[in-house]
Protein backbone atom coordinates (compact mmCIF):
# COMPACT_ATOMS: atom_id res chain seq x y z
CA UNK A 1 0.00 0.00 0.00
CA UNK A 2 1.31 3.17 -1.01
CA UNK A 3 0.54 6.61 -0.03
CA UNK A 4 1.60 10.31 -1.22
CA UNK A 5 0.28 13.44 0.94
CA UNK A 6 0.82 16.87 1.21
CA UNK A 7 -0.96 18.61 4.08
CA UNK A 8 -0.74 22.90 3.11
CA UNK A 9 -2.76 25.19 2.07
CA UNK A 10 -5.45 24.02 4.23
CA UNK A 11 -6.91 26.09 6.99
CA UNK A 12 -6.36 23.14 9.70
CA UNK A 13 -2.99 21.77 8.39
CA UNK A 14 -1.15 21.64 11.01
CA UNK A 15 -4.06 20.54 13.20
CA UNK A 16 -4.62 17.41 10.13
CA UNK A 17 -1.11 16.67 11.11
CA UNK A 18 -0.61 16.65 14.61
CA UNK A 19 -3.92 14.35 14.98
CA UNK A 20 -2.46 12.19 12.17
CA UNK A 21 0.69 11.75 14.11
CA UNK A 22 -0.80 11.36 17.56
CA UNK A 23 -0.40 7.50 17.72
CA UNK A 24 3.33 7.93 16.67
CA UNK A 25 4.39 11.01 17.81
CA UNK A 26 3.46 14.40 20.33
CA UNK A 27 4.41 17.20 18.15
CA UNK A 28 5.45 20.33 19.96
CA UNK A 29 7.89 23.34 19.46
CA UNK A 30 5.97 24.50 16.01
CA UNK A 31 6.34 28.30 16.26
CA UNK A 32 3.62 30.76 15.56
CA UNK A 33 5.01 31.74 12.14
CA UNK A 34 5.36 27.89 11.27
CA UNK A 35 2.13 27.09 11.79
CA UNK A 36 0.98 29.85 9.51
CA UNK A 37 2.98 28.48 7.11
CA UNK A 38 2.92 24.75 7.87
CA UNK A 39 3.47 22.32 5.40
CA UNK A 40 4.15 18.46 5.72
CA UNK A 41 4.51 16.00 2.69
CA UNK A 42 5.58 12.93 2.69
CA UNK A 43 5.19 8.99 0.64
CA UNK A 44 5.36 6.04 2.22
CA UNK A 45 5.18 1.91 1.51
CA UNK A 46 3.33 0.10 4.03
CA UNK A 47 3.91 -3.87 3.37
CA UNK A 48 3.52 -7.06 5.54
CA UNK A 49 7.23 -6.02 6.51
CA UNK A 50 7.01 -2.27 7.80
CA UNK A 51 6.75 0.89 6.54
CA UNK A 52 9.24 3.11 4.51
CA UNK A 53 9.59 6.30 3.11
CA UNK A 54 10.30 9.91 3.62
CA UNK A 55 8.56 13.16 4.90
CA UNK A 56 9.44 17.06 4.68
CA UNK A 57 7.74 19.55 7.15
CA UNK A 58 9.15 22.46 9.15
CA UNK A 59 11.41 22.59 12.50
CA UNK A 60 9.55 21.01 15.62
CA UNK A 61 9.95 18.31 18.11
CA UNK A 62 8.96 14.67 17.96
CA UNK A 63 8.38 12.88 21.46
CA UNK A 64 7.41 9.94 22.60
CA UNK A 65 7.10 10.04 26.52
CA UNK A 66 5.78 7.40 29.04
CA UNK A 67 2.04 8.77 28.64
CA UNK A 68 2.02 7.96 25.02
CA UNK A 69 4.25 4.88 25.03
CA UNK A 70 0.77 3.55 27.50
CA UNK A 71 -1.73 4.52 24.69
CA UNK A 72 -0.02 3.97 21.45
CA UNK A 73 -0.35 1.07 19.58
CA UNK A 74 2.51 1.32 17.81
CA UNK A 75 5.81 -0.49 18.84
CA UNK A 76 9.09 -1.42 17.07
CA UNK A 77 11.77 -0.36 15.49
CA UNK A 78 12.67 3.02 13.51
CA UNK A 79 15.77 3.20 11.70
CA UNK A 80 15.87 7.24 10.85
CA UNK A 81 18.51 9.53 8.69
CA UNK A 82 17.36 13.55 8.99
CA UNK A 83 19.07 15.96 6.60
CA UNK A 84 19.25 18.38 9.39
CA UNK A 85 20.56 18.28 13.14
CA UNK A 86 19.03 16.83 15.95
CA UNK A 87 19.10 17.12 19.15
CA UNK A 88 17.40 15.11 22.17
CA UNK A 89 16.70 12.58 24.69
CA UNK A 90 16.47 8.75 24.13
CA UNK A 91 15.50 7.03 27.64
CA UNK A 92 17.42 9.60 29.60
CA UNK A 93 20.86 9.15 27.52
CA UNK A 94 21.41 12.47 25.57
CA UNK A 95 20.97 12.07 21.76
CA UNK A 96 23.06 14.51 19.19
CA UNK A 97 23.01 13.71 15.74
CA UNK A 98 24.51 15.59 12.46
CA UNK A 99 23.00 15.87 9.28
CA UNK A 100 22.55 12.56 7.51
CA UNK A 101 23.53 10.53 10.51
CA UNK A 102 22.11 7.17 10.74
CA UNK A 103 20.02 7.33 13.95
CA UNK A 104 17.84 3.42 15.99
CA UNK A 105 15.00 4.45 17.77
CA UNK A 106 13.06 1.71 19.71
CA UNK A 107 9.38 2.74 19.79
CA UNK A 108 8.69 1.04 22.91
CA UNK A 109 11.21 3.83 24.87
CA UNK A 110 10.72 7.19 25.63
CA UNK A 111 12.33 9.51 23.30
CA UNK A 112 12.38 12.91 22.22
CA UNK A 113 14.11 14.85 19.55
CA UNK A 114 14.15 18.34 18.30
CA UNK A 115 14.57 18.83 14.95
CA UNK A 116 15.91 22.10 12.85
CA UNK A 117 13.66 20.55 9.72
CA UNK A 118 11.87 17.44 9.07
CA UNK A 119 13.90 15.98 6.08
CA UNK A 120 13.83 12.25 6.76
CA UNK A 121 13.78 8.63 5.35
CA UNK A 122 12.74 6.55 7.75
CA UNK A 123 11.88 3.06 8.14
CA UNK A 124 9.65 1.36 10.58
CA UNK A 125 9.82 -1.95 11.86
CA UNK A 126 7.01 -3.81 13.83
CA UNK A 127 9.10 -5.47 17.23
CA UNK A 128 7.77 -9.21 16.49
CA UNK A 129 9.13 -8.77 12.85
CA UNK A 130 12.75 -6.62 13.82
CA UNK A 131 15.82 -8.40 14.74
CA UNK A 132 16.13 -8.03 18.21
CA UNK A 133 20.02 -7.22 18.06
CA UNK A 134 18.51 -3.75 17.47
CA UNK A 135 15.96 -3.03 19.65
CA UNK A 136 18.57 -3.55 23.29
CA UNK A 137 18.50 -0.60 25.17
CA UNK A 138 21.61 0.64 24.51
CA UNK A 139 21.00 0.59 20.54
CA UNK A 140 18.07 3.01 21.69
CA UNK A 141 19.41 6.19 20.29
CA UNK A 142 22.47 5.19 18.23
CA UNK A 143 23.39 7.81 16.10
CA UNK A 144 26.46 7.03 13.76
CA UNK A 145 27.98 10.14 11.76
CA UNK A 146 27.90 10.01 8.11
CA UNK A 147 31.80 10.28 8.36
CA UNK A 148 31.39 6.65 9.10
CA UNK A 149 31.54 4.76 5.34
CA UNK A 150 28.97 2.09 6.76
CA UNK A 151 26.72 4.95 7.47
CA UNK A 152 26.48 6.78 4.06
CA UNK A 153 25.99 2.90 2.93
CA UNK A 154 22.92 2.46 4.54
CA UNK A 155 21.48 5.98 3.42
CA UNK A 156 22.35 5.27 0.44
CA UNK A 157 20.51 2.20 0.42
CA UNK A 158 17.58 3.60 1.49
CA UNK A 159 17.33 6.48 -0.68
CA UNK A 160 17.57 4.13 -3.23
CA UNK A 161 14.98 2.40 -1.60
CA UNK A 162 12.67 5.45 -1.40
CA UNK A 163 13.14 6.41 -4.74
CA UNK A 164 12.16 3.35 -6.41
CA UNK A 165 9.43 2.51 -4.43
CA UNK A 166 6.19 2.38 -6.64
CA UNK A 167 8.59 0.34 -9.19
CA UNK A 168 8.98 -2.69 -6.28
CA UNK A 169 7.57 -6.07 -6.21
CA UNK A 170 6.71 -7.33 -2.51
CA UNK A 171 9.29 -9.56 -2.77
CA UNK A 172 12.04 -7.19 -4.05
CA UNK A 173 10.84 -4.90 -1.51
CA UNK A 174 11.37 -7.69 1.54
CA UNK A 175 14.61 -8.38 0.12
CA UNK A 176 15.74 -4.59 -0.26
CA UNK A 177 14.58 -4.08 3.65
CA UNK A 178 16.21 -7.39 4.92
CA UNK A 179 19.85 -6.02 3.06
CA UNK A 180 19.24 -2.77 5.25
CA UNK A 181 18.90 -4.07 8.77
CA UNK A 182 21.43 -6.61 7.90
CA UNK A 183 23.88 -3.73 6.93
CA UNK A 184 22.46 -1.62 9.73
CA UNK A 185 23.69 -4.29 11.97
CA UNK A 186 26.99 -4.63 10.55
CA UNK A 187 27.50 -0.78 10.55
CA UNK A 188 26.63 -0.74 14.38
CA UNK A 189 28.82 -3.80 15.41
CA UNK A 190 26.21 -6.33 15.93
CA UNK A 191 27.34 -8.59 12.82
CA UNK A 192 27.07 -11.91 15.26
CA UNK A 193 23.46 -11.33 16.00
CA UNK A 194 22.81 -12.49 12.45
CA UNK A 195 22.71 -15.68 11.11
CA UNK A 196 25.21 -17.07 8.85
CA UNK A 197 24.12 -16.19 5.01
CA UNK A 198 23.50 -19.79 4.08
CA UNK A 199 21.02 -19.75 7.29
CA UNK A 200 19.58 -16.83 7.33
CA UNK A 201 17.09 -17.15 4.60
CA UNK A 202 15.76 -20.57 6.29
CA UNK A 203 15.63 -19.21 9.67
CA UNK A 204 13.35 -16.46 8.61
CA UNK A 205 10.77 -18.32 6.52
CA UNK A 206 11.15 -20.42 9.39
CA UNK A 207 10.42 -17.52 11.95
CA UNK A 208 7.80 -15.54 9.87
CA UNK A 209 5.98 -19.07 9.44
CA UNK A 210 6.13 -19.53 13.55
CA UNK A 211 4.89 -15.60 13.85
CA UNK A 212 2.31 -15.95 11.49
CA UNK A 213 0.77 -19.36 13.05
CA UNK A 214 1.05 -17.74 16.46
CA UNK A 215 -0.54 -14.78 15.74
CA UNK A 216 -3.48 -16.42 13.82
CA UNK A 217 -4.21 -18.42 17.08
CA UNK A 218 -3.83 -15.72 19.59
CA UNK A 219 -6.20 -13.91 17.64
CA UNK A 220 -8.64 -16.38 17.39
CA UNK A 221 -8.64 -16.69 21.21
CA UNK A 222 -6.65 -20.14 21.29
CA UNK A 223 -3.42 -19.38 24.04
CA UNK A 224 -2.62 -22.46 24.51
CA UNK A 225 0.71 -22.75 21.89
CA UNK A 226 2.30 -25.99 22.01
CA UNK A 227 6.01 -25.90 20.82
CA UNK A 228 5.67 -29.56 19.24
CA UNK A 229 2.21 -28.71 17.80
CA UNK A 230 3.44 -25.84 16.17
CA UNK A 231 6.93 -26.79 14.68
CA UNK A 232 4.66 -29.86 12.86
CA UNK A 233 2.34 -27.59 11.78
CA UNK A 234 4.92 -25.43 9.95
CA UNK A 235 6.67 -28.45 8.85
CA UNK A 236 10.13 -28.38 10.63
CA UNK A 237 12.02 -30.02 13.65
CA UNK A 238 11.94 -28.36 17.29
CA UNK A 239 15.60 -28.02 16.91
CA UNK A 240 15.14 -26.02 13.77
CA UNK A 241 12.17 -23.86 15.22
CA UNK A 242 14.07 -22.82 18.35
CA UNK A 243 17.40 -22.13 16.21
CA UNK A 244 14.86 -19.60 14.23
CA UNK A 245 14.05 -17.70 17.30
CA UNK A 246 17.43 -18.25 19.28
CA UNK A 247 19.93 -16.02 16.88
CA UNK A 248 20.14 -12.82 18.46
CA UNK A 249 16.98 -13.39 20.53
CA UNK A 250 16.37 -13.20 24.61
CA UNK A 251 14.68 -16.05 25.95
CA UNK A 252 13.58 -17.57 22.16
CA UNK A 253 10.01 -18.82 20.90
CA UNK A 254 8.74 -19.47 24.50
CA UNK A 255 9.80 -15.66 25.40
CA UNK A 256 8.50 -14.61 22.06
CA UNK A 257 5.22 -16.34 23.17
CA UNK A 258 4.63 -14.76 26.13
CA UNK A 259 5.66 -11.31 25.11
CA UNK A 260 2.86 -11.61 22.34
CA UNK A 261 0.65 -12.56 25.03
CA UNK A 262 1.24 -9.17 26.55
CA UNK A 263 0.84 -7.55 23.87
CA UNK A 264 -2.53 -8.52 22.80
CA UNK A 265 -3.51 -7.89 26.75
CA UNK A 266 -2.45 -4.68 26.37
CA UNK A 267 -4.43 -4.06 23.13
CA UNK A 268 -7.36 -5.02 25.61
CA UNK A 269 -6.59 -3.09 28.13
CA UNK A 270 -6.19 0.14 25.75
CA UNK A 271 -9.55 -0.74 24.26
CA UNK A 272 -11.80 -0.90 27.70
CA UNK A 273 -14.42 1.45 28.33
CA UNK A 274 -15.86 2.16 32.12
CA UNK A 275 -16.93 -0.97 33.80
CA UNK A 276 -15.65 -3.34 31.31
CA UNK A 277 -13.54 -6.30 31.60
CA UNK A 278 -11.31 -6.22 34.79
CA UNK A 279 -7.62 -6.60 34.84
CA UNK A 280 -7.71 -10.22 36.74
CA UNK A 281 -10.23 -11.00 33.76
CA UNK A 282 -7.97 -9.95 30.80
CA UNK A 283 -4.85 -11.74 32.82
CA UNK A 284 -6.80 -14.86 32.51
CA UNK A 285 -8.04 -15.09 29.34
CA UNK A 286 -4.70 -14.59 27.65
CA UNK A 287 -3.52 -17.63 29.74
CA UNK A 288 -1.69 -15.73 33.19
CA UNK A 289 -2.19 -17.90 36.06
CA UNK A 290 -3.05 -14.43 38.55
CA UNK A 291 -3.41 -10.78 38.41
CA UNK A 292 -0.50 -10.76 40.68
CA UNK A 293 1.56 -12.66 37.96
CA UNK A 294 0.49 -10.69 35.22
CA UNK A 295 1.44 -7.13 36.41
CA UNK A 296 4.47 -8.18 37.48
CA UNK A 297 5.56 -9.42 33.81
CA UNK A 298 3.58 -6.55 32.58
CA UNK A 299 5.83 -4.03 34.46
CA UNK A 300 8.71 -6.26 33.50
CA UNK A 301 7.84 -5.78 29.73
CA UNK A 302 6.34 -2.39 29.17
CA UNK A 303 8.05 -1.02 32.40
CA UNK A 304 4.69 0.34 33.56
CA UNK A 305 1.69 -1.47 35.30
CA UNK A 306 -1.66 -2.53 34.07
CA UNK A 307 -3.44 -0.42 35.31
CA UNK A 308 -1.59 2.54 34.28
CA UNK A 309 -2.96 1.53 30.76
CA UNK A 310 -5.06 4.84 29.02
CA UNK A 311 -7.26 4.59 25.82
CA UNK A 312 -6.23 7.17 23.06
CA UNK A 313 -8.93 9.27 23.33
CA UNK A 314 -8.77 12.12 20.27
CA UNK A 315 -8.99 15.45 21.45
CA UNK A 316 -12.77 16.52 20.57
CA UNK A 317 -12.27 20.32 20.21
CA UNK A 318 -10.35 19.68 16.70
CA UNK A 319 -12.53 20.41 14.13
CA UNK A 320 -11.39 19.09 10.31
CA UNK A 321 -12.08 20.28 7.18
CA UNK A 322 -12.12 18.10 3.66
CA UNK A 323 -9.04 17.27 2.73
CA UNK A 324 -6.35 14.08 2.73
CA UNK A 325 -5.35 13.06 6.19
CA UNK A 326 -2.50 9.73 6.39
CA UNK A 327 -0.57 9.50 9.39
CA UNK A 328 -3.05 7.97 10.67
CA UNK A 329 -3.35 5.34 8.28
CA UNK A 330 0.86 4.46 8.90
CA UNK A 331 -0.38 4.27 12.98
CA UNK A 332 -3.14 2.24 12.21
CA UNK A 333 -0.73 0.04 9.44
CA UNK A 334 1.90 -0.49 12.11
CA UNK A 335 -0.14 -1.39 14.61
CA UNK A 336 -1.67 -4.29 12.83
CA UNK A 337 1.13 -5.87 11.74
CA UNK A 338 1.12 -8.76 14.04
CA UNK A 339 2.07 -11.28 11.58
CA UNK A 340 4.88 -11.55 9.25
CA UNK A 341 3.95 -12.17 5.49
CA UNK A 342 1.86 -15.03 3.74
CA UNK A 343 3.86 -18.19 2.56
């Protein structure tokens, strides 16, 4: 799916786009004489993989802070390259990056960056499908200078990327986004995390296989994933299933498991409405043996407690004209993509 937007000459532009963005980002710092003038245009790919593309729109801060990290649905990794300088915070570790640097971002932490102009190519990852090498806290907020050769690799990879997108096949377009994390990861110093070449291609049918039978049962309401069940279902070994999950992974499939679990407990949590299902309720049908258990590997995950959980509620005093809206679609986009892609 591939979109194309330019939010201007509209009287509630800037409004279109901070409502747009409010399940990614809180958009602040947008001076008077900006938002006279605003202007935001950007084109995107959204595929079973993540989304990718780039977007122009004047100097303001991006955050994402522990009040929206509790309603967003969105969660993964966002590999980022800004034309301009940015400064900012990444989970309390101070972020400065130069023009062009090559900046990781995991959604799930709190971040914040100011920006001198929105010039950006930027590629979003859904956690379940991004190797996990990349989403440890200290990768959160990695900025590498474009001095670095690896660097101006990967942006111009992307670029590349960006500018042939309505020309790509799905399955060119999987392969072009596997090269980049792969180099990302070499460029950072993770190289081990991967998989041998002659490996890597198995283990992830393999793993995208796994994801997508795992997600088709959670969603259905069945929790109870056998290991055995499933590796015969998607026609391997139990060796080769764990090996898929164990490269570069905490804990493997059974951690995997339980984190999508929370996940989809959280997504019902986010979507109660007064005097609706309790907490000890939603614990149990996703399989937790107490309440007590359940916030306690709640806080573990999201680093907050259940009941701290708020719906996104959109603010009711913006009024919007006629006219293309689409960050919202990317939010929405990201947020579904639970699976990885059909075999």
């Amino acid at each position: 799916m591939t979109w194309d937007v330019s939010a201007q000459d509209l009287p509630d532009a800037f409004e279109r786009y901070v409502l747009g963005m409010a399940d990614i980002y809180d958009v602040s710092g947008v001076s008077d004489e900006d938002r006279a003038n605003f202007f935001n245009t950007s084109i995107s790919v959204m595929s079973p993989f993540g989304a990718i593309g780039e977007g122009r729109s004047v100097r303001q801060t991006l955050s994402r802070d522990k009040a929206l990290l509790r309603r967003s649905g969105v969660d993964g990794l966002n590999l980022l390259i800004n034309a301009a300088a940015l400064v900012g915070d990444a989970d309390g570790r101070t972020v400065r990056a130069e023009p062009h640097a090559l900046q990781i971002r995991d959604m799930g932490r709190p971040a914040a960056s100011r920006l001198d102009s929105l010039d950006v190519l930027s590629l979003k990852i859904p956690r379940n499908l991004a190797p996990p090498a990349l989403l440890t806290r200290e990768m959160h907020g990695t900025a590498i200078s474009p001095s670095v050769a690896g660097a101006r690799l990967v942006r111009a990879h992307m670029r590349a990327i960006v500018n042939d997108l309505p020309h790509l096949s799905a399955d060119v377009l999987d392969a072009a986004i596997q090269a980049l994390l792969s180099l990302t990861g070499r460029v950072v110093g993770v190289e081990s995390a991967f998989a041998p070449e002659e490996q890597a291609s198995l283990q992830r049918t393999v793993r995208q296989s796994a994801v997508q039978y795992i997600e088709q049962r959670l969603s259905s309401g069945a929790i109870d994933i056998e290991i055995d069940t499933m590796a015969s279902a998607i026609g391997v070994s139990r060796a080769t299933l764990y090996r898929a999950f164990d490269a570069g992974s905490r804990g493997g499939v059974g951690r995997y498991i339980q984190d999508r679990r929370l996940h989809y407990a959280r997504e019902a949590l986010r979507l109660r409405t007064d005097g609706s299902r309790s907490i000890g309720e939603i614990a149990s049908s996703y399989g937790f043996s107490s309440s007590s258990h359940f916030s306690r590997i709640f806080r573990d995950r999201y680093g907050y407690s259940p009941s701290e959980v708020q719906p996104h509620k959109p603010d009711s005093r913006v009024t919007m004209s006629d006219g293309p809206i689409r960050h919202d679609l990317l939010s929405a986009w990201l947020s579904e993509l639970r699976s990885g892609p059909e075999t």
